[in-house]
PDB file of N, CA and C in Angstrom:
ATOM      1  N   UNK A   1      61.559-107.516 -99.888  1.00  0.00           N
ATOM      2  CA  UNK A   1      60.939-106.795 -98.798  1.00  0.00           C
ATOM      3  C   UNK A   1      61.750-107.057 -97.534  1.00  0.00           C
ATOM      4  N   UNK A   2      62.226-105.870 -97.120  1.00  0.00           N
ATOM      5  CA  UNK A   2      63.068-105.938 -95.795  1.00  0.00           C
ATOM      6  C   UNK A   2      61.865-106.514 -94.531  1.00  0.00           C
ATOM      7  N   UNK A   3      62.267-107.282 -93.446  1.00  0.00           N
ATOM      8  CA  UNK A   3      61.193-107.217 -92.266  1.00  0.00           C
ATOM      9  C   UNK A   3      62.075-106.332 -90.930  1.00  0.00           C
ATOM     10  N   UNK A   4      61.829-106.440 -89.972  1.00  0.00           N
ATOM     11  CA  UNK A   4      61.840-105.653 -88.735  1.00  0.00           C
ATOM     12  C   UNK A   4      61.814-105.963 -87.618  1.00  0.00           C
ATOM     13  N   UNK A   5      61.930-105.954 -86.341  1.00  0.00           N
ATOM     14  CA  UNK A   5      61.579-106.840 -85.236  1.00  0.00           C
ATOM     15  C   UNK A   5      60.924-105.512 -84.391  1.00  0.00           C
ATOM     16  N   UNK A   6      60.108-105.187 -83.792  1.00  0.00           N
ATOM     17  CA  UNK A   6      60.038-104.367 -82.708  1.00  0.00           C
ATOM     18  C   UNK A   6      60.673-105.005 -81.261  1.00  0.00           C
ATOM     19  N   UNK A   7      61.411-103.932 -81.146  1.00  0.00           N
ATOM     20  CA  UNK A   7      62.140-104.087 -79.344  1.00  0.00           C
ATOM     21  C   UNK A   7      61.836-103.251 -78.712  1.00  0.00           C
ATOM     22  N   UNK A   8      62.077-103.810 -77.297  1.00  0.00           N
ATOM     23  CA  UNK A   8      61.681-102.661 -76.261  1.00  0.00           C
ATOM     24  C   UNK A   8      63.043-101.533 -76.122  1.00  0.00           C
ATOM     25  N   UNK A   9      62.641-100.405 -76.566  1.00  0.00           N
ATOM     26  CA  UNK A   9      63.414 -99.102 -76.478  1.00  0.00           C
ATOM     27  C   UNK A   9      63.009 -98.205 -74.961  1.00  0.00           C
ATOM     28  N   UNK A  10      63.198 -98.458 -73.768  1.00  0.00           N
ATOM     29  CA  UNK A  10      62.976 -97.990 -72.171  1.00  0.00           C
ATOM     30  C   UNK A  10      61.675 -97.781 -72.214  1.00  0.00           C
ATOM     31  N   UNK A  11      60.931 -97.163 -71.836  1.00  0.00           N
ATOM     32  CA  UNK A  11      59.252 -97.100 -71.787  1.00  0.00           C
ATOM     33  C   UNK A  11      58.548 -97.563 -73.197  1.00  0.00           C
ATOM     34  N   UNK A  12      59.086 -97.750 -74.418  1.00  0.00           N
ATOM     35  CA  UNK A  12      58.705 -97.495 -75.442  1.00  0.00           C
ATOM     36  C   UNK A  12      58.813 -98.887 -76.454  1.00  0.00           C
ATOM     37  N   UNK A  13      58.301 -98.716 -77.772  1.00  0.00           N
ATOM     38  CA  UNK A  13      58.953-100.063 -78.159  1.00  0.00           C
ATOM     39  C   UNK A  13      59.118 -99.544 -79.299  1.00  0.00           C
ATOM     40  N   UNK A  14      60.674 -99.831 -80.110  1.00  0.00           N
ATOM     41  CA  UNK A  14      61.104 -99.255 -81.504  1.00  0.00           C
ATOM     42  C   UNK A  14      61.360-100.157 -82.938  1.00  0.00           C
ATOM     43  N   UNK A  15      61.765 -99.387 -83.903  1.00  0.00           N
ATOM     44  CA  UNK A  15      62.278-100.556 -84.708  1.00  0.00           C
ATOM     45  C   UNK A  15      63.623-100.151 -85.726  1.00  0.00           C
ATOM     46  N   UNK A  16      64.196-100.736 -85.800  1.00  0.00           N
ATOM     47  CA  UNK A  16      65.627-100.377 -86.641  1.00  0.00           C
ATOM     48  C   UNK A  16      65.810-100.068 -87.820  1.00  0.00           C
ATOM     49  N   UNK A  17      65.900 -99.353 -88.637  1.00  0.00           N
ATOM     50  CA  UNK A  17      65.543 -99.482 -90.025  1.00  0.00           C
ATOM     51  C   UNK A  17      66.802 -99.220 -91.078  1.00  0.00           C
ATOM     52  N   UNK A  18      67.103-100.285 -91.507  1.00  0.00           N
ATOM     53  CA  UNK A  18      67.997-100.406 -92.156  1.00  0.00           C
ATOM     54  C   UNK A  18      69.330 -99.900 -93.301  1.00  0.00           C
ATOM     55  N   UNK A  19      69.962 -99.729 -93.085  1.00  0.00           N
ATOM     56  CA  UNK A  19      70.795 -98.750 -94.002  1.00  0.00           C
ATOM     57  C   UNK A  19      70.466 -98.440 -94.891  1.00  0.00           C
ATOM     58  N   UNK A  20      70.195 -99.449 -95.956  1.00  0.00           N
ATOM     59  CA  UNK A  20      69.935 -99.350 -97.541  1.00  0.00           C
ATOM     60  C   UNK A  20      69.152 -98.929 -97.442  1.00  0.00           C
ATOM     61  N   UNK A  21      68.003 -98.706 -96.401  1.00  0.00           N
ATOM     62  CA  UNK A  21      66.440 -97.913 -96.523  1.00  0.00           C
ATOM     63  C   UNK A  21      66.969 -96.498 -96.289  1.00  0.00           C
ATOM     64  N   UNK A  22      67.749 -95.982 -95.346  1.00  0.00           N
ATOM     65  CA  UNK A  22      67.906 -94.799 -94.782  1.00  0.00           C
ATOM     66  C   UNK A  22      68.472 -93.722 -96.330  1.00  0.00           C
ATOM     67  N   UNK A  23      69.573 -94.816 -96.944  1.00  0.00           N
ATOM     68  CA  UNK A  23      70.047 -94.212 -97.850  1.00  0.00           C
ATOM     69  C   UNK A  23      69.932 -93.693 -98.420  1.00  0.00           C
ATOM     70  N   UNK A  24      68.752 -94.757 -99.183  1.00  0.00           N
ATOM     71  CA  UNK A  24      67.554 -94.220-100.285  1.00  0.00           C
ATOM     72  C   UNK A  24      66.614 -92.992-100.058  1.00  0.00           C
ATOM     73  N   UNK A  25      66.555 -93.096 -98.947  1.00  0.00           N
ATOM     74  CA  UNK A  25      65.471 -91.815 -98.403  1.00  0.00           C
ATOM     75  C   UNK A  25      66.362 -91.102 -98.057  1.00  0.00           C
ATOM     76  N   UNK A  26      67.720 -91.078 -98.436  1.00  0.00           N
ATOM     77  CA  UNK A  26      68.590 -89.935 -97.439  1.00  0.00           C
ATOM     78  C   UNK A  26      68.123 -89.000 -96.263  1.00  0.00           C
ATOM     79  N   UNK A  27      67.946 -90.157 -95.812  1.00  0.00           N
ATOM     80  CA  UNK A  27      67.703 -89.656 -93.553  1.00  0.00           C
ATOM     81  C   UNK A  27      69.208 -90.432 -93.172  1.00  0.00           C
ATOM     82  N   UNK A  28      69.231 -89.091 -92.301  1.00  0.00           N
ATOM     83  CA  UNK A  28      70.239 -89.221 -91.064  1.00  0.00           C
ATOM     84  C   UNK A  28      70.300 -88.921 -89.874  1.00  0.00           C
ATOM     85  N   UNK A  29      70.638 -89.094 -89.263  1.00  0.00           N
ATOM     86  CA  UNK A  29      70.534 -89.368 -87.066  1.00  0.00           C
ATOM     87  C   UNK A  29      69.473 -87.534 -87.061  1.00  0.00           C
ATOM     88  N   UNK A  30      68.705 -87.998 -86.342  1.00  0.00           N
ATOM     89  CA  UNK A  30      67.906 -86.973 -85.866  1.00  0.00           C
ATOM     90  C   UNK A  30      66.716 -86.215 -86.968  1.00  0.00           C
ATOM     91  N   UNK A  31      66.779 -86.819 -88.386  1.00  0.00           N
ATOM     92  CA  UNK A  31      65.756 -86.496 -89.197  1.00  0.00           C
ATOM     93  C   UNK A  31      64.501 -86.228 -88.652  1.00  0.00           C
ATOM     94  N   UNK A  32      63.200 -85.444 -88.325  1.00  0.00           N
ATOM     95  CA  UNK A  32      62.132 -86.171 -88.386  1.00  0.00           C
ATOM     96  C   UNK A  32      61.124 -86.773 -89.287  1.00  0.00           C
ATOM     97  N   UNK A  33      60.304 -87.288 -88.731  1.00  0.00           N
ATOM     98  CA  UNK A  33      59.263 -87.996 -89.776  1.00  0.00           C
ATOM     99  C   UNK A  33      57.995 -88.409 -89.529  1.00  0.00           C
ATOM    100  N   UNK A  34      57.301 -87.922 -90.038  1.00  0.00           N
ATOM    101  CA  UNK A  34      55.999 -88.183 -89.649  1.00  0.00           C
ATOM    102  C   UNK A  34      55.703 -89.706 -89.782  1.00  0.00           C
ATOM    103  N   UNK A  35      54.298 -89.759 -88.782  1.00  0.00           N
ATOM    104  CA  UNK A  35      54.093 -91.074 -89.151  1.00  0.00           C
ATOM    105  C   UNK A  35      52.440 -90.852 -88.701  1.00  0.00           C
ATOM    106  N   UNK A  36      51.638 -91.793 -89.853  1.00  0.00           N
ATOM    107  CA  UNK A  36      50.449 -92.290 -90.137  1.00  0.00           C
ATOM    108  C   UNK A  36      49.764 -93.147 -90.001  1.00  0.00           C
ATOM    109  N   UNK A  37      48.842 -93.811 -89.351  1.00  0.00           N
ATOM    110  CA  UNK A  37      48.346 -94.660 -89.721  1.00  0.00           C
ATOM    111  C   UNK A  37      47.238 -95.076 -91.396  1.00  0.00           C
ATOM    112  N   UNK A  38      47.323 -96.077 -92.284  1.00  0.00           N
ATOM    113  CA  UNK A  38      46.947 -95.746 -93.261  1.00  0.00           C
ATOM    114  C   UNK A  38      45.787 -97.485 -93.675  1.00  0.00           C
ATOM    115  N   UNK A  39      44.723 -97.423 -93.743  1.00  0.00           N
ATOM    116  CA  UNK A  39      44.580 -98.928 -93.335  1.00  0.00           C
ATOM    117  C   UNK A  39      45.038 -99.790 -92.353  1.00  0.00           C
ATOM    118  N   UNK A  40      46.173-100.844 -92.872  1.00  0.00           N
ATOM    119  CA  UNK A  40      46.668-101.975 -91.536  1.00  0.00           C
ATOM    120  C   UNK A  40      48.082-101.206 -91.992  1.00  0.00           C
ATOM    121  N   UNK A  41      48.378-100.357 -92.703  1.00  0.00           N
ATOM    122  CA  UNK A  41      49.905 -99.768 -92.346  1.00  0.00           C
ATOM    123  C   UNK A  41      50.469 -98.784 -91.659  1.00  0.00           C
ATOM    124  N   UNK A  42      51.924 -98.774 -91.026  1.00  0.00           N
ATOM    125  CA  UNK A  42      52.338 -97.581 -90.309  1.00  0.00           C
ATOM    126  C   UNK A  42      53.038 -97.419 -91.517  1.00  0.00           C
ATOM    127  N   UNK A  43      52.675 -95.853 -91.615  1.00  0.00           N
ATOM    128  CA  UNK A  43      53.545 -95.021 -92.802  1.00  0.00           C
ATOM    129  C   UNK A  43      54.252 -93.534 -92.517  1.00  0.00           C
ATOM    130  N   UNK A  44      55.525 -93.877 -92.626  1.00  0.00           N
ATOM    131  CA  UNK A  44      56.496 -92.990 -92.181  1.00  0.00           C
ATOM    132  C   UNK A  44      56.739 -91.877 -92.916  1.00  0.00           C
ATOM    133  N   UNK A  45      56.893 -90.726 -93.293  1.00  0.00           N
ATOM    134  CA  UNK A  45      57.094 -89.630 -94.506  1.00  0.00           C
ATOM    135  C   UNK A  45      57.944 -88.988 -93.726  1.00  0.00           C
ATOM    136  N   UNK A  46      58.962 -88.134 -94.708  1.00  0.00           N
ATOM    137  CA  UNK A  46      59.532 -87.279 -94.477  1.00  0.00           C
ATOM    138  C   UNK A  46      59.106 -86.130 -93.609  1.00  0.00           C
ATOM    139  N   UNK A  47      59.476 -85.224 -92.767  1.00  0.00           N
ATOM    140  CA  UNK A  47      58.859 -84.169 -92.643  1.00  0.00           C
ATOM    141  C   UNK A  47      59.568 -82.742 -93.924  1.00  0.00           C
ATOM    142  N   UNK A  48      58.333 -82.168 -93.961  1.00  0.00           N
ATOM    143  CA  UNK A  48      58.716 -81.284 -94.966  1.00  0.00           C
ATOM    144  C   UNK A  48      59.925 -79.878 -94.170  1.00  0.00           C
ATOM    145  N   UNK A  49      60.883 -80.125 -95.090  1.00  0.00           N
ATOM    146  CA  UNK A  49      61.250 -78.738 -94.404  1.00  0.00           C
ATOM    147  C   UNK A  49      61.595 -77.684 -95.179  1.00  0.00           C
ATOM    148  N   UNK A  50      61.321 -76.517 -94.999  1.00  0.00           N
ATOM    149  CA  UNK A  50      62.030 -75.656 -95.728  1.00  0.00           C
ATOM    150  C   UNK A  50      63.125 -75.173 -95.822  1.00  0.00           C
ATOM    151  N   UNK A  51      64.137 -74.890 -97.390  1.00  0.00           N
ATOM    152  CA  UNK A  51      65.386 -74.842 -97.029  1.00  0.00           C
ATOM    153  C   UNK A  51      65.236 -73.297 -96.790  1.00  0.00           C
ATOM    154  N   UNK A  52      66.673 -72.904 -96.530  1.00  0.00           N
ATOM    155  CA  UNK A  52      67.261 -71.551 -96.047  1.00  0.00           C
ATOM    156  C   UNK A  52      67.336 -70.906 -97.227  1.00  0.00           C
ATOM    157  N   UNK A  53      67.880 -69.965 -96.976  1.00  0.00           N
ATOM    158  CA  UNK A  53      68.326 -68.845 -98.376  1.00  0.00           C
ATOM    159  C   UNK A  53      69.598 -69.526 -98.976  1.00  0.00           C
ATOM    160  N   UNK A  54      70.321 -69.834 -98.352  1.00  0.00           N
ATOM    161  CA  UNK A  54      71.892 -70.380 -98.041  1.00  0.00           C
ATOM    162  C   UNK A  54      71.712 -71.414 -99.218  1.00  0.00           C
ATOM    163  N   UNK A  55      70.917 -72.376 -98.711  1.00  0.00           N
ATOM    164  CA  UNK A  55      70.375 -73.269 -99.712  1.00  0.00           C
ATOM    165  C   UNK A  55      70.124 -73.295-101.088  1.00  0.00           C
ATOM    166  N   UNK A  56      68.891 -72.391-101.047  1.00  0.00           N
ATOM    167  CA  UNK A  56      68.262 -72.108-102.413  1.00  0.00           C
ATOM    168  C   UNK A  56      69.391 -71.183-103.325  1.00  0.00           C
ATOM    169  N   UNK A  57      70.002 -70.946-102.809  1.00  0.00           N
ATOM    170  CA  UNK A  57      71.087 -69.662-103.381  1.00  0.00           C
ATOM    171  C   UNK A  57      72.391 -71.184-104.013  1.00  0.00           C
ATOM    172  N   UNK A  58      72.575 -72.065-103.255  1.00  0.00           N
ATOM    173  CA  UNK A  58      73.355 -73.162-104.100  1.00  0.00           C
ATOM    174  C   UNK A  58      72.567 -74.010-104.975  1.00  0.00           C
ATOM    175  N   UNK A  59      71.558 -74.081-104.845  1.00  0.00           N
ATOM    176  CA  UNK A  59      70.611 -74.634-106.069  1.00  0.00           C
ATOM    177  C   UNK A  59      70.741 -73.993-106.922  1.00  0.00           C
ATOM    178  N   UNK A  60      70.768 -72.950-107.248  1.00  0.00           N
ATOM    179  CA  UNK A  60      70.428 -71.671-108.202  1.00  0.00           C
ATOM    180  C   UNK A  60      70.991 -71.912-109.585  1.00  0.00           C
ATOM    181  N   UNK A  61      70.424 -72.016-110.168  1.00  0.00           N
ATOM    182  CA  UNK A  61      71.666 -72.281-111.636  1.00  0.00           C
ATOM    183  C   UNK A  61      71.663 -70.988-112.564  1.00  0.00           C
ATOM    184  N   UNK A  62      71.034 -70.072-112.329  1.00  0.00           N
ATOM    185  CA  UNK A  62      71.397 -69.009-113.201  1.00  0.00           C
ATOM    186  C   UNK A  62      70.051 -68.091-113.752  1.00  0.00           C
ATOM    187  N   UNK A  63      69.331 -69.063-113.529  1.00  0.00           N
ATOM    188  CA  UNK A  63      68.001 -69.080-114.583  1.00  0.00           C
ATOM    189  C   UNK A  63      66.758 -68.252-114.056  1.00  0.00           C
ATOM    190  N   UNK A  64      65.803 -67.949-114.527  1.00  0.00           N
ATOM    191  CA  UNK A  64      64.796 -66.735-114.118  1.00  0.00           C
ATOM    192  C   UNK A  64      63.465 -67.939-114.661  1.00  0.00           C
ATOM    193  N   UNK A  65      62.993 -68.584-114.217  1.00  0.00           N
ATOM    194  CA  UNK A  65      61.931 -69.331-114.628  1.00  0.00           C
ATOM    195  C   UNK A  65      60.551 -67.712-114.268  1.00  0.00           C
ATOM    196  N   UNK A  66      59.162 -67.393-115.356  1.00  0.00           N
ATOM    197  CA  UNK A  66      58.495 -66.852-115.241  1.00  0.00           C
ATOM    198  C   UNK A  66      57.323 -67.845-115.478  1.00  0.00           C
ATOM    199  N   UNK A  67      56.723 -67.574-114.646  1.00  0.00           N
ATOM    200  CA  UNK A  67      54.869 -68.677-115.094  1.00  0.00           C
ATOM    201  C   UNK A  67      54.392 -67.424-115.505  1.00  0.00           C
ATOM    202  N   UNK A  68      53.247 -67.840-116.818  1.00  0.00           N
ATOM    203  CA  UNK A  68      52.070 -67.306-117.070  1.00  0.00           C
ATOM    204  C   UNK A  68      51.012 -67.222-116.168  1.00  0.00           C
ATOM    205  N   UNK A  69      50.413 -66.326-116.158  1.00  0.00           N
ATOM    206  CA  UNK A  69      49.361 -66.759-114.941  1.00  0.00           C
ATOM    207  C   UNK A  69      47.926 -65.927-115.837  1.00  0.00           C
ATOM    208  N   UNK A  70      47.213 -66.316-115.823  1.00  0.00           N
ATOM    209  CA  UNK A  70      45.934 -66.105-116.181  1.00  0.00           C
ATOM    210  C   UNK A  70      44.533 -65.866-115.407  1.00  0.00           C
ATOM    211  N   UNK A  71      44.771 -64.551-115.682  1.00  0.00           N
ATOM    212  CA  UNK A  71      43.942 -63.089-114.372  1.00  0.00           C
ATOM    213  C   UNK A  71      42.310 -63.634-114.883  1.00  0.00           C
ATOM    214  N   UNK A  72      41.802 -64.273-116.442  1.00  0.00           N
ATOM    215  CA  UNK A  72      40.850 -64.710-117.116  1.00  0.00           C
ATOM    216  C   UNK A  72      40.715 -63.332-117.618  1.00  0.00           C
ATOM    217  N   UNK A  73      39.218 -63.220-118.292  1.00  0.00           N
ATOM    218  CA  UNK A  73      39.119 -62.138-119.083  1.00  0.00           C
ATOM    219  C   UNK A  73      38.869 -60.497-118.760  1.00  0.00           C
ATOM    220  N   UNK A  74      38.889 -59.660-119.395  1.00  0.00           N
ATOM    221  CA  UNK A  74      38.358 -58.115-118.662  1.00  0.00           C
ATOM    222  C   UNK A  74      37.344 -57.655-118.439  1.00  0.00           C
ATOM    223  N   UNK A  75      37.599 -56.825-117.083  1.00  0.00           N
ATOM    224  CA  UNK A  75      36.810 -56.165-116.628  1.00  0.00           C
ATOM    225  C   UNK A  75      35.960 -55.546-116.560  1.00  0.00           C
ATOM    226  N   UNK A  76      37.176 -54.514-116.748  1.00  0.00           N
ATOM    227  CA  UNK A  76      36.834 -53.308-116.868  1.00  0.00           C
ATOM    228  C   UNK A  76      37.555 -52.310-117.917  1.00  0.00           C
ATOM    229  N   UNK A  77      38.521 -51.499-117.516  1.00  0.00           N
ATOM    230  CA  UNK A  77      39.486 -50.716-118.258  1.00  0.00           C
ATOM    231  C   UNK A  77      40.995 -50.942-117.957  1.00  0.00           C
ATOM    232  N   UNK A  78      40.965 -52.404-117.829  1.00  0.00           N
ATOM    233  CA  UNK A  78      42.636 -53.066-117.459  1.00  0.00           C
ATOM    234  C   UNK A  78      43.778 -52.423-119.021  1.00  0.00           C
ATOM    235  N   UNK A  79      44.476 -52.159-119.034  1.00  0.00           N
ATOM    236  CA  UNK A  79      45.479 -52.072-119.949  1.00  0.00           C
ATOM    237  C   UNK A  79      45.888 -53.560-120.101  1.00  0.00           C
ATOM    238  N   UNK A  80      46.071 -53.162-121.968  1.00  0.00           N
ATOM    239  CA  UNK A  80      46.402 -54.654-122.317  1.00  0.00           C
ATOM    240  C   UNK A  80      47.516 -54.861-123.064  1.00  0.00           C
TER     241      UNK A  80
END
């Protein structure tokens, strides 16, 4: 378990958080992140972001994933 020191950051007071932590969570300078209180802990999360088209278009591997989706049973005069 890594520890921490809080310092005074100009009006404010901060804390440093360590490489090997940043890594793992791959954050870098200017990330944001939420933060919680959760019981006696401060808990930091990612903020969610959404990627671009740009993005999702290099993810892409080729593939057409379809879900089933289940409307439940009929109606009326649905075609089947």
């Amino acid at each position: 378990m890594d520890s921490v020191a809080i310092r005074a950051w100009g009006n404010s007071q901060g804390i440093r958080i360590p490489k090997d932590i940043l890594e793992r969570m791959d954050l870098k300078v200017s990330d944001v992140l939420n933060i919680e209180i959760e019981n006696d802990a401060i808990v930091l999360r990612k903020q969610f972001a959404h990627k671009s088209f740009e993005q999702r278009l290099l993810e892409y591997n080729g593939k057409i994933s379809v879900a089933d989706f289940d409307w439940g049973e009929p109606k009326g005069r649905e075609l089947l």
